[in-house]
Protein backbone atom coordinates (compact mmCIF):
# COMPACT_ATOMS: atom_id res chain seq x y z
CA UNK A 1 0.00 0.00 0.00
CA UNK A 2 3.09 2.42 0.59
CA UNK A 3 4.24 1.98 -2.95
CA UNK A 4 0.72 3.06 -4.30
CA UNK A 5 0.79 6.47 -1.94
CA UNK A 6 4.15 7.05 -3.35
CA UNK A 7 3.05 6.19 -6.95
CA UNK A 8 -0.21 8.81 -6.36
CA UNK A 9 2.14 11.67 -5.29
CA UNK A 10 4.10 11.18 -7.61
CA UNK A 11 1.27 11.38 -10.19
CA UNK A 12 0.17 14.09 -8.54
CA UNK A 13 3.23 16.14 -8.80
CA UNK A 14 3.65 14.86 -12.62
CA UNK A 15 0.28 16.40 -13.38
CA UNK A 16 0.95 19.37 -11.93
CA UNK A 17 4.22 19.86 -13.35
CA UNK A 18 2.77 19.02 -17.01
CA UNK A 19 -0.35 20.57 -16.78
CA UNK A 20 0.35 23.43 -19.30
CA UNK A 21 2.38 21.83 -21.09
CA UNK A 22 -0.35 18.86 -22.04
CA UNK A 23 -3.20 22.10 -21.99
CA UNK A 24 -0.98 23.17 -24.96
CA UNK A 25 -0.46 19.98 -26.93
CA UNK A 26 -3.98 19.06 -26.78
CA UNK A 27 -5.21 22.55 -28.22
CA UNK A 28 -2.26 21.95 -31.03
CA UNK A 29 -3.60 18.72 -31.58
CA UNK A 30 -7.20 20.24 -31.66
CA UNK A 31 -6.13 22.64 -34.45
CA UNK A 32 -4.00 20.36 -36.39
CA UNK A 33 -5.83 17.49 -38.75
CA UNK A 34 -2.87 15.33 -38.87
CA UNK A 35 -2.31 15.13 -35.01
CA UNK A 36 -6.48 15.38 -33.95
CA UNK A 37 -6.04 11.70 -32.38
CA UNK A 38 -3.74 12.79 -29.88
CA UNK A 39 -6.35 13.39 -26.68
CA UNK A 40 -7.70 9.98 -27.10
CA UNK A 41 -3.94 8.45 -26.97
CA UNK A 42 -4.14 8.94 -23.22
CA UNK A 43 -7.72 7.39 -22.61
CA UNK A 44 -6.60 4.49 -24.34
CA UNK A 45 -3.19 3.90 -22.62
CA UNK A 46 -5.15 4.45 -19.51
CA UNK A 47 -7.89 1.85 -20.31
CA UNK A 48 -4.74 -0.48 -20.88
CA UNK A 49 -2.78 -0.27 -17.57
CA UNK A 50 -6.47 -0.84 -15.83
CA UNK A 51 -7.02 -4.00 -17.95
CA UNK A 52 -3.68 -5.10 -16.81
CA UNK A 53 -3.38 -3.74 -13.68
CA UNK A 54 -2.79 -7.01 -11.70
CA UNK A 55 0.31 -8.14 -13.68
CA UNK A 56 1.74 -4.69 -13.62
CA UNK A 57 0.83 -3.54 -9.45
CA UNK A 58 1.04 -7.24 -8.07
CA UNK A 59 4.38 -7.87 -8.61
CA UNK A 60 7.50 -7.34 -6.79
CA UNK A 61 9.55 -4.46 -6.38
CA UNK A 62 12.23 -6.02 -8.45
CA UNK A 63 15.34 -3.47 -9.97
CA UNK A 64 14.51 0.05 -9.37
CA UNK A 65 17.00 1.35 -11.61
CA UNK A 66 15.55 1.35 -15.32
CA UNK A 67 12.69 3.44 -13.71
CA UNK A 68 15.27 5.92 -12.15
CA UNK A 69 17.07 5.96 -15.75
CA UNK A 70 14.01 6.81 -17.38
CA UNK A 71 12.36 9.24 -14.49
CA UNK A 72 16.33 11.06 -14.88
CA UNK A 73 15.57 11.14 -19.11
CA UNK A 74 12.49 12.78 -18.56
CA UNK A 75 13.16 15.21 -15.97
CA UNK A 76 16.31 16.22 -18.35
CA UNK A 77 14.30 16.56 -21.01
CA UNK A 78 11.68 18.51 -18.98
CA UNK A 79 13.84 21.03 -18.78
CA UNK A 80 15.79 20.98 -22.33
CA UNK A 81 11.69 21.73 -23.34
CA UNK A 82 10.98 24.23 -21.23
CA UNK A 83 14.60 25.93 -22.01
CA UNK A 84 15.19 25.93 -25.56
CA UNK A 85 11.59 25.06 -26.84
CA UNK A 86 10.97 28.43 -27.88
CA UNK A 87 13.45 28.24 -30.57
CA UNK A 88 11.55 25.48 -31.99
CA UNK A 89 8.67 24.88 -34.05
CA UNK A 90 5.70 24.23 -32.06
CA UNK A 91 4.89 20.45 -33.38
CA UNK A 92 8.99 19.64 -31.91
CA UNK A 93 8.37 21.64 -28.52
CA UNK A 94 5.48 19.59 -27.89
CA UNK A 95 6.92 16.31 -29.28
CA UNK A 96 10.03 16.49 -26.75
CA UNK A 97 7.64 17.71 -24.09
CA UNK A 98 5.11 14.81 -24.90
CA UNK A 99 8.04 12.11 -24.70
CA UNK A 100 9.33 13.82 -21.30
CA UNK A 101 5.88 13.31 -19.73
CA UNK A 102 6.14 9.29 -20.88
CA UNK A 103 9.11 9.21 -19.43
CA UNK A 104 9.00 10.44 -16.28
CA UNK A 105 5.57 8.79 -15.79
CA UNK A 106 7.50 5.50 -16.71
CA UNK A 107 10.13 6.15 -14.60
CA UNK A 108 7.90 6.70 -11.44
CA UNK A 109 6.01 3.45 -12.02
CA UNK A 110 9.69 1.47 -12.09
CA UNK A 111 10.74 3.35 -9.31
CA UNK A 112 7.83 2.58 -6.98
CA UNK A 113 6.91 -1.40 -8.73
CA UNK A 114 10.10 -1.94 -10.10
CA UNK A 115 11.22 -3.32 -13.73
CA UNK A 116 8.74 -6.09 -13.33
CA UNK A 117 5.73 -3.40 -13.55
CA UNK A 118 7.68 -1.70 -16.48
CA UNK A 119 7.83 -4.92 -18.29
CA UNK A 120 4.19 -5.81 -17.94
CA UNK A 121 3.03 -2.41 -18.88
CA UNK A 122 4.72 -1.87 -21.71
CA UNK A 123 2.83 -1.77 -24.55
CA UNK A 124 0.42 1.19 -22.52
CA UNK A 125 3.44 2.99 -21.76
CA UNK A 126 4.35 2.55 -25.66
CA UNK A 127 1.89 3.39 -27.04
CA UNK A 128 1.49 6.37 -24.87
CA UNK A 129 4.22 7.85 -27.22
CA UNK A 130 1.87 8.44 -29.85
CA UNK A 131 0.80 11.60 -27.65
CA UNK A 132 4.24 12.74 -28.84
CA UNK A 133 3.81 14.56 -32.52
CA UNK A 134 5.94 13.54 -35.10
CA UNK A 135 8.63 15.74 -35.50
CA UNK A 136 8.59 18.12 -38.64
CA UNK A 137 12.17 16.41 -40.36
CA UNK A 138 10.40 12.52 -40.25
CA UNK A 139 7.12 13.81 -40.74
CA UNK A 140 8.51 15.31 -44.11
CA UNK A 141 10.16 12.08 -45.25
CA UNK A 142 6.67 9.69 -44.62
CA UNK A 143 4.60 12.31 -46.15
CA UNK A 144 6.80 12.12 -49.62
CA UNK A 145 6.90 8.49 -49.45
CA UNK A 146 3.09 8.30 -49.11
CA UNK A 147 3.03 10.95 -52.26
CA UNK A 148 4.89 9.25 -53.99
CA UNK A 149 3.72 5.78 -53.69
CA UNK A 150 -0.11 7.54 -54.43
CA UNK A 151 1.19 9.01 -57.33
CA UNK A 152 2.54 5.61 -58.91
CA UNK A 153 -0.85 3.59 -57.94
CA UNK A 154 -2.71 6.13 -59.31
CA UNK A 155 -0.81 6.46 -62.83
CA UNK A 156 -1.11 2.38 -62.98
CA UNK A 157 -4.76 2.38 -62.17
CA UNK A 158 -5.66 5.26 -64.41
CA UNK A 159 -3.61 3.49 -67.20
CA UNK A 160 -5.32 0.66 -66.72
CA UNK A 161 -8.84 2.24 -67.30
CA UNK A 162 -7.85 3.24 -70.72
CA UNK A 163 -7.93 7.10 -70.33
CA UNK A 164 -6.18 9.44 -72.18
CA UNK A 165 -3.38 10.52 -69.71
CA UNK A 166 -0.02 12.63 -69.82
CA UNK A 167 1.78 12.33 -66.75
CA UNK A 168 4.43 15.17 -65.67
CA UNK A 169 5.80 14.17 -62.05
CA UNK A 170 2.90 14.42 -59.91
CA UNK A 171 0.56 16.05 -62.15
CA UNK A 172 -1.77 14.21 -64.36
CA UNK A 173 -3.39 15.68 -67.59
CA UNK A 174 -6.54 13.85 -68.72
CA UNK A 175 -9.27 14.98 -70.90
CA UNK A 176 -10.22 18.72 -69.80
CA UNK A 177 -8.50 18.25 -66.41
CA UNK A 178 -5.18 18.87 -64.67
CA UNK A 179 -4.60 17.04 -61.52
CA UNK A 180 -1.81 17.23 -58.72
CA UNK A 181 -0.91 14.53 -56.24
CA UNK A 182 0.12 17.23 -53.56
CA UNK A 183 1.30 16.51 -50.12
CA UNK A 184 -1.97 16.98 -48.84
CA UNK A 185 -2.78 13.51 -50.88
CA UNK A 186 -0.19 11.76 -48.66
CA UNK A 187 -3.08 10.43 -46.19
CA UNK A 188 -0.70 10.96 -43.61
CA UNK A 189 -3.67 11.53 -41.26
CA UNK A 190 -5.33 8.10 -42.14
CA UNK A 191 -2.17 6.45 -42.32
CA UNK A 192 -1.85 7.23 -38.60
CA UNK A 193 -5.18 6.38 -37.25
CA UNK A 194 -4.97 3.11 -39.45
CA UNK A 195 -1.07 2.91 -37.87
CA UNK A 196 -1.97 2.92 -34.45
CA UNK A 197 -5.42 0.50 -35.21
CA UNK A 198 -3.26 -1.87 -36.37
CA UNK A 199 -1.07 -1.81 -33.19
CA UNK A 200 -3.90 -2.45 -30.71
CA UNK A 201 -5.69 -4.95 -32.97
CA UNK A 202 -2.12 -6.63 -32.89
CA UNK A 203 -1.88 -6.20 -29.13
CA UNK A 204 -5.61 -7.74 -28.71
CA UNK A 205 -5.72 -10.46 -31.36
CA UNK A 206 -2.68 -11.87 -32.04
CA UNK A 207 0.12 -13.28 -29.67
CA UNK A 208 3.30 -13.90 -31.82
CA UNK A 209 5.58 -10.71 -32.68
CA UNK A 210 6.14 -11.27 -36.05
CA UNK A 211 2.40 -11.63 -36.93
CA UNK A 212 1.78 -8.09 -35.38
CA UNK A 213 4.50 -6.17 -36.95
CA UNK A 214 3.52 -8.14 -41.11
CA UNK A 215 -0.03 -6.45 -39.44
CA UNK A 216 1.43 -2.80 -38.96
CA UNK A 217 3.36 -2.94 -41.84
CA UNK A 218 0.70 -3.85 -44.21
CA UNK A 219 -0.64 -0.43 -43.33
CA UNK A 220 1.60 1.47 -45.75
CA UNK A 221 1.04 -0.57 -48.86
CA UNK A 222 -3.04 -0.82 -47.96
CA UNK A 223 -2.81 3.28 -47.15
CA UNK A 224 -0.97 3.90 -50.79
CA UNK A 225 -3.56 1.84 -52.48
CA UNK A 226 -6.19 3.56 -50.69
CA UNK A 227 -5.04 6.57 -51.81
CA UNK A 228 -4.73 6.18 -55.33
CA UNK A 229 -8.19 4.50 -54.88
CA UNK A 230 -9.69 7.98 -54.15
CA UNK A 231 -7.50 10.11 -56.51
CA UNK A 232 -8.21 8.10 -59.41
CA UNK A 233 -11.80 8.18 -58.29
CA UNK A 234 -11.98 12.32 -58.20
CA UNK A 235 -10.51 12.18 -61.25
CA UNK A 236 -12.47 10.15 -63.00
CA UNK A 237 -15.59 11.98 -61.79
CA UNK A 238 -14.38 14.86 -62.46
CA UNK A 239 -13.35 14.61 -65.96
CA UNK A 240 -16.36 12.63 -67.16
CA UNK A 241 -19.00 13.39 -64.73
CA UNK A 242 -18.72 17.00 -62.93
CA UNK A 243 -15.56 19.30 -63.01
CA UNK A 244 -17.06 20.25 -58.98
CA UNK A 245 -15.99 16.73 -58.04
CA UNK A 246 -12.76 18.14 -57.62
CA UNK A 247 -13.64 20.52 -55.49
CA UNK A 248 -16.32 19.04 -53.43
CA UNK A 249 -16.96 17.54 -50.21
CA UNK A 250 -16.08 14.38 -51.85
CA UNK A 251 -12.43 15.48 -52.23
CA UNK A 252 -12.12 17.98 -49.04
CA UNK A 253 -14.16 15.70 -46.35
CA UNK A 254 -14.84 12.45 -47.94
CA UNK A 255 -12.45 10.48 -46.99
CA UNK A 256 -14.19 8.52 -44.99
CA UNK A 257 -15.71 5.61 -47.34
CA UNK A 258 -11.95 5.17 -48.54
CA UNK A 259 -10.37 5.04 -44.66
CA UNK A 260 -13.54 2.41 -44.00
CA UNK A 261 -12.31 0.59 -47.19
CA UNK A 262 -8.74 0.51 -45.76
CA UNK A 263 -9.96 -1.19 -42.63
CA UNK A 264 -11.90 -3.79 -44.07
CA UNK A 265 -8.51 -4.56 -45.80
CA UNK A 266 -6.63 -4.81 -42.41
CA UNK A 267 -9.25 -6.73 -41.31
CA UNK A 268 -9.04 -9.12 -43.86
CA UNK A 269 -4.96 -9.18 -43.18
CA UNK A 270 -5.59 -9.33 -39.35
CA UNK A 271 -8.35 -12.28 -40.57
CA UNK A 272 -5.99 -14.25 -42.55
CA UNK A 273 -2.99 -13.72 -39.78
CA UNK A 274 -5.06 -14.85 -36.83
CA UNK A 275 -6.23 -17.99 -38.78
CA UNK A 276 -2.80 -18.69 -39.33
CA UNK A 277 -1.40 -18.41 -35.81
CA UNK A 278 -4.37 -20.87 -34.40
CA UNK A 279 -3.53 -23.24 -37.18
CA UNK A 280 -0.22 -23.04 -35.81
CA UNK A 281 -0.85 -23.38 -32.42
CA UNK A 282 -3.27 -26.72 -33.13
CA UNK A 283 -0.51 -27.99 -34.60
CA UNK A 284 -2.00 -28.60 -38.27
């Protein structure tokens, strides 16, 4: 019962001491498409440690010194945030910020339960990160590999319809229509929801490593293909059906038919790895 007072002050002090901090990376999150998951990232890590709270609490106090390593990393980069933060972008102030607050809350769990509770709470603790935005130099480099995989599914689909079609880069002339394959085609905000979907369907229905990370890789080539899906569909529609297409809700909020259509494909991959891991396990 001691360890859980000390574990509750130190929560309480944690909050406290990352209370504007979090305040500001949820309203940045709020205003910002790509990140707009972020506040849920919490509830969901938090529904986690309850589920597992036995395994992690129960244990005993085992090696106290990961936690201290971590709770040190965190507090150090507490104040590396708070310091030189300002002559950052926003979406890095609040990544390092975001990570600090993971750490240190790791590091007072390991402290007070020792490694053992680190080890069994994990994957909350993990995929608590995902609070942390990704930072503007990698968030660059996914966004043009997502472009330019879109742009290469959609040039093979279109060809493959039999359209007239002059490609130049990312643009793509077609009968009475120009159209670009900008960054904002990327998906990179579906390709993170469907990311981190695939990571707790992984943690939920499957039990062998491998399995789960074939699942969360499978999101890039199923995001791509999803993508090209809907930009060969605006264009179609709007070179043969209604120039507005283009400009519609279809193409500025309709993205939701094509993320749905991405799921039922990692379902179908989750489907067909699950049926292979109890096949495994019965021996056949």
């Amino acid at each position: 019962m001691g360890r859980n007072k000390y574990l509750f002050l130190f929560l309480a002090v944690l909050v406290a001491a990352f209370a504007l901090p979090l305040w500001s990376l949820f309203r940045f999150a709020n205003n910002h498409d790509t990140f707009d998951y972020i506040p849920l990232i919490p509830v969901v890590s938090a529904y986690l440690i309850f589920q597992g709270r036995k395994e992690i609490f129960s244990g005993g106090t085992g090696n106290r010194q990961p936690g201290a390593l971590l709770l040190l990393a965190g507090i150090l980069l507490y104040v590396i945030g708070l310091l030189l933060g300002s002559a950052w972008n926003p979406l890095d102030r609040h990544a390092i910020l975001a990570v600090s607050f993971v750490s240190c809350l790791a590091g007072g769990l390991g402290v007070s339960f020792g490694s053992g509770a680190l080890k069994a709470a994990f994957f909350p603790l993990a995929f608590l990160l995902f609070m942390a935005p990704i930072p503007t130099a990698i968030l660059d480099k996914i966004v043009a590999v997502l472009q330019a995989g879109s742009a290469e599914v959609s040039y093979a689909v279109l060809k493959l319809t039999g359209v007239p079609l002059l490609r130049e880069g990312y643009v793509f002339h077609v009968p009475g229509l120009s159209v670009e394959v900008a960054k904002q085609c990327s998906g990179i905000r579906s390709s993170l929801s469907l990311f981190i979907v695939s990571l707790l369907a992984g943690h939920f229905f499957l039990k062998t490593g491998w399995r789960k990370a074939v699942l969360s890789i499978m999101v890039v080539p199923i995001t791509i293909f999803k993508n090209g899906l809907r930009i060969v569909t605006l264009t179609l529609l709007s070179a043969y059906v209604d120039p507005s297409f283009m400009k519609g809700s279809l193409h500025t909020s309709g993205g939701i038919p094509f993320f749905l259509a991405a799921m039922t494909l990692l379902a179908g991959v989750l489907w067909i790895l699950r049926r292979s891991e109890k096949k495994e396990a019965a021996g056949e």
